[in-house]
Protein backbone atom coordinates (compact mmCIF):
# COMPACT_ATOMS: atom_id res chain seq x y z
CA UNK A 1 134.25 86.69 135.70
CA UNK A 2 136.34 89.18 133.48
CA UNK A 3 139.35 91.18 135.17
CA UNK A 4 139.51 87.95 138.28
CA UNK A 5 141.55 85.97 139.18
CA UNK A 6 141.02 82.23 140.75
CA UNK A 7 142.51 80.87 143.70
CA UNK A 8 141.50 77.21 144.18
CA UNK A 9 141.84 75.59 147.19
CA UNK A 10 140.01 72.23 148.09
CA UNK A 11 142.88 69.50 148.83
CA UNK A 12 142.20 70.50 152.60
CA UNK A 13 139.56 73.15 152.93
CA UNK A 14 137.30 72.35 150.51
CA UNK A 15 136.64 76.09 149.54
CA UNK A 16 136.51 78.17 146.51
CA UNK A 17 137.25 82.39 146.65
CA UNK A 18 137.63 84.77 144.27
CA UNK A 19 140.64 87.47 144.17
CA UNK A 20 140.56 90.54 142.12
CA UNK A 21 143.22 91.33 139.57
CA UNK A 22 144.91 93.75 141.82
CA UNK A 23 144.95 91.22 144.56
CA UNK A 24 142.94 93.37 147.45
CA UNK A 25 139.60 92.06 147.10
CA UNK A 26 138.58 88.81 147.64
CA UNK A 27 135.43 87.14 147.55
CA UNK A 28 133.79 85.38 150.79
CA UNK A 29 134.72 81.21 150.61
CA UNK A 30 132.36 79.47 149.01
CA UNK A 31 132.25 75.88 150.23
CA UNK A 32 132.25 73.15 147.82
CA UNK A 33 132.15 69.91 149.62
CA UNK A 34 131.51 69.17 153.47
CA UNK A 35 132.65 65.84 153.35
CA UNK A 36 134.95 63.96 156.21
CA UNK A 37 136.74 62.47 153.27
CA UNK A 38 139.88 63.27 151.14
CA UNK A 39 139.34 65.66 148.45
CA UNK A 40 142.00 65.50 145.90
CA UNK A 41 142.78 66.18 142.29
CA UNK A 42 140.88 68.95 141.42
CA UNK A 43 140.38 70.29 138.49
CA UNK A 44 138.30 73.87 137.49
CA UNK A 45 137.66 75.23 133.93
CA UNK A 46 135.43 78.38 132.92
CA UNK A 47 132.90 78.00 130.41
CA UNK A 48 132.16 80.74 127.37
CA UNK A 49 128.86 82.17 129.66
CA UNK A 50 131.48 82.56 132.68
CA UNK A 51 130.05 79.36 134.70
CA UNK A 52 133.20 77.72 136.80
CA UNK A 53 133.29 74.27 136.71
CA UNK A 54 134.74 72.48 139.34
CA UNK A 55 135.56 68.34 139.58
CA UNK A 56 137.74 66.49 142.00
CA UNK A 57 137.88 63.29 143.75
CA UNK A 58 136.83 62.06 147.43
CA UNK A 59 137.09 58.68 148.70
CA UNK A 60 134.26 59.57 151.80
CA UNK A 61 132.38 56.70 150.20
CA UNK A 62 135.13 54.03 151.06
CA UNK A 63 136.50 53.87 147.88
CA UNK A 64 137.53 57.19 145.55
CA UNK A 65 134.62 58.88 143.18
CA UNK A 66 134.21 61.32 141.03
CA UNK A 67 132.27 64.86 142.05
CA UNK A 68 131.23 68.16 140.42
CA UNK A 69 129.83 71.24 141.30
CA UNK A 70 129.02 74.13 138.93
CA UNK A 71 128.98 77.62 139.93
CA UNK A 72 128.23 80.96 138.51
């Protein structure tokens, strides 16, 4: 992941892309949830092998919990 930058987007898409440092490429969307739900709070980090990790909230269950996803 060296030389990109992140845009994060999930409160009402759900998706994850990519955007280059000069800002004219951009990744395709990578979905992270399909849920009917409310996705909210997210929070990403990158680890030291360049793995994204990726946890927010979603109350699809009836009642808000905790997911992850871990990309590379």
């Amino acid at each position: 992941m060296k030389n990109k930058l992140f845009l994060f987007i999930l409160l009402t898409t759900g998706l994850l892309s990519l955007v280059s440092d000069t800002l004219a490429d951009w990744s395709a969307a990578k979905r992270l949830t399909w849920t009917s739900g409310d996705s909210c709070i997210p929070a990403m980090v990158i680890d030291p092998g360049d793995n994204i990790h990726v946890a927010w909230q979603d109350d699809t269950p009836g009642n808000f919990e905790i997911y992850y996803r871990k990309g590379n």
